[in-house]
C-alpha atoms as a PDB file:
ATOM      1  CA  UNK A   1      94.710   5.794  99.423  1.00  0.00           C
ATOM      2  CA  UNK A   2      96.734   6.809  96.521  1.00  0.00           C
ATOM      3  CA  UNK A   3      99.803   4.738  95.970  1.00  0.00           C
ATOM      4  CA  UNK A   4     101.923   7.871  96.347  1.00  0.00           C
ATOM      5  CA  UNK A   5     100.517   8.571 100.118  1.00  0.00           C
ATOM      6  CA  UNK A   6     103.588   7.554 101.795  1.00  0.00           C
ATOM      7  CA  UNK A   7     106.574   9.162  99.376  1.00  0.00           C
ATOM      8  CA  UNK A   8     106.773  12.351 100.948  1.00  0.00           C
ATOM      9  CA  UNK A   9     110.585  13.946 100.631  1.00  0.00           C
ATOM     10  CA  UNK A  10     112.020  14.047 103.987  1.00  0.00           C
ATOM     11  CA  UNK A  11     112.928  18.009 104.719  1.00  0.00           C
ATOM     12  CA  UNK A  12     115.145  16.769 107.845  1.00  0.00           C
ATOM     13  CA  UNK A  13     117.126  14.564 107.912  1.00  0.00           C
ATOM     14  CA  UNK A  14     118.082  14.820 111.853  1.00  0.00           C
ATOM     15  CA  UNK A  15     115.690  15.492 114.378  1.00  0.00           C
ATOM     16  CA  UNK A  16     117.932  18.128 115.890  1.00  0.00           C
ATOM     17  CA  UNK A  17     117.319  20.687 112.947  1.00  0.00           C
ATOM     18  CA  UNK A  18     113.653  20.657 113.851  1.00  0.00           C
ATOM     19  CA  UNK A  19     114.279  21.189 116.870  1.00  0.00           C
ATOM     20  CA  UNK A  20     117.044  24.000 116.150  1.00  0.00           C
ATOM     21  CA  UNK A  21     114.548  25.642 113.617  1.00  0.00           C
ATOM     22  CA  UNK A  22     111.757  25.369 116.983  1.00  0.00           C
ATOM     23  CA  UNK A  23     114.041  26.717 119.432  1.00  0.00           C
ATOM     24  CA  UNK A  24     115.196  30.074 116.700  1.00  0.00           C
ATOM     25  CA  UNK A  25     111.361  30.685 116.155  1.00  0.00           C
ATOM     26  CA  UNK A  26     110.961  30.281 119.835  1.00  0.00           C
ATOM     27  CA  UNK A  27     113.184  32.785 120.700  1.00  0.00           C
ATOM     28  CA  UNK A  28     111.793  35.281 117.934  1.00  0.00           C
ATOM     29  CA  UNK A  29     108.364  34.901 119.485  1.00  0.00           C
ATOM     30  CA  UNK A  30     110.054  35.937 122.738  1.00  0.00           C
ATOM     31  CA  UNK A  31     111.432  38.689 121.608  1.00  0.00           C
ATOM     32  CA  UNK A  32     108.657  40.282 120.087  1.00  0.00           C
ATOM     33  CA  UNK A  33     106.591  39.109 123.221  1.00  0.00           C
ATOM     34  CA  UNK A  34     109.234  41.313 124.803  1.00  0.00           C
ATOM     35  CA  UNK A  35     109.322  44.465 122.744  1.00  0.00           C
ATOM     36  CA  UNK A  36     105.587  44.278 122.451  1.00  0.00           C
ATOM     37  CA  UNK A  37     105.309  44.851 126.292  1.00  0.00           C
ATOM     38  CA  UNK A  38     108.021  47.608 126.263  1.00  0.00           C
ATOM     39  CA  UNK A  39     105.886  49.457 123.912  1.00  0.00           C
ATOM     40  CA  UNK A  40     102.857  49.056 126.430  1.00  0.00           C
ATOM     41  CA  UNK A  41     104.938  50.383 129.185  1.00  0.00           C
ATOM     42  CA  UNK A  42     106.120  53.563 126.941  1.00  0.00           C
ATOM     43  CA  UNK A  43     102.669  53.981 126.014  1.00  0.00           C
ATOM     44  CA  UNK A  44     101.529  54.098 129.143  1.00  0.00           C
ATOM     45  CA  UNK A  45     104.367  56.141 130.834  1.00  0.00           C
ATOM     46  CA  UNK A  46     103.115  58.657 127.999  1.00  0.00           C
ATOM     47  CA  UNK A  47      99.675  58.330 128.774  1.00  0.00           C
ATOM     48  CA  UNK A  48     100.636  59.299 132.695  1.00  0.00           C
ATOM     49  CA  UNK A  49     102.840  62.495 131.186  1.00  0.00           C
ATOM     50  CA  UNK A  50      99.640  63.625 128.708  1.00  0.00           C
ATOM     51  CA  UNK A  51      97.305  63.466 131.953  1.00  0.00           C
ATOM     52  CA  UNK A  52      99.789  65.441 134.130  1.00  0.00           C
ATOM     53  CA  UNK A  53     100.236  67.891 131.513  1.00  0.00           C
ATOM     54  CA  UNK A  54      96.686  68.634 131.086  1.00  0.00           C
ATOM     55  CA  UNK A  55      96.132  68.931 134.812  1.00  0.00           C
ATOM     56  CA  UNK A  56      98.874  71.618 134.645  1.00  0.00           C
ATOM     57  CA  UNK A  57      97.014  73.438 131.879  1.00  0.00           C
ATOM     58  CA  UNK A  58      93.857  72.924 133.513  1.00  0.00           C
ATOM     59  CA  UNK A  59      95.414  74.800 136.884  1.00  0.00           C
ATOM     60  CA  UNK A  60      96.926  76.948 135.005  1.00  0.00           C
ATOM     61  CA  UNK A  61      93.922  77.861 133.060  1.00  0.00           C
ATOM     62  CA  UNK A  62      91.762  78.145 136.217  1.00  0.00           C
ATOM     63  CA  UNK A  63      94.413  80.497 138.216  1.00  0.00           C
ATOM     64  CA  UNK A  64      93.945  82.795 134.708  1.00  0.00           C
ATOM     65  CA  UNK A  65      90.764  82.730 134.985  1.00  0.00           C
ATOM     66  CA  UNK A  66      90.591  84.207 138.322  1.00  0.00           C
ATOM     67  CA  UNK A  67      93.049  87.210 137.424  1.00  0.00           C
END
């Protein structure tokens, strides 16, 4: 091992700011866990709206058709 192996600068000096800086990324991971799954739901609520749509057209289309 080099002789310098074990002088690493200490970035915290209490345990508590790791933990701090855990617990903010934490909550930033939930949060975009969160408005990730909001954006599913809107896509999907849109996906339900573009399928009822074209069913309308579709009916409509048929019943001018038959005219």
């Amino acid at each position: 091992m080099p002789p310098d192996f074990y002088n690493e600068d200490i970035i915290f000096e209490e345990p508590e700011e790791l933990m701090n800086i855990f617990s903010y990324h934490e909550e930033q991971n939930l949060k975009k866990i969160r408005e990730s799954q909001e954006i599913e739901d809107q896509l999907e609520m849109e996906k339900e709206r573009e399928a009822k749509v074209k069913k309308e057209i579709g009916n409509e289309i048929i019943e001018q058709e038959k005219i």
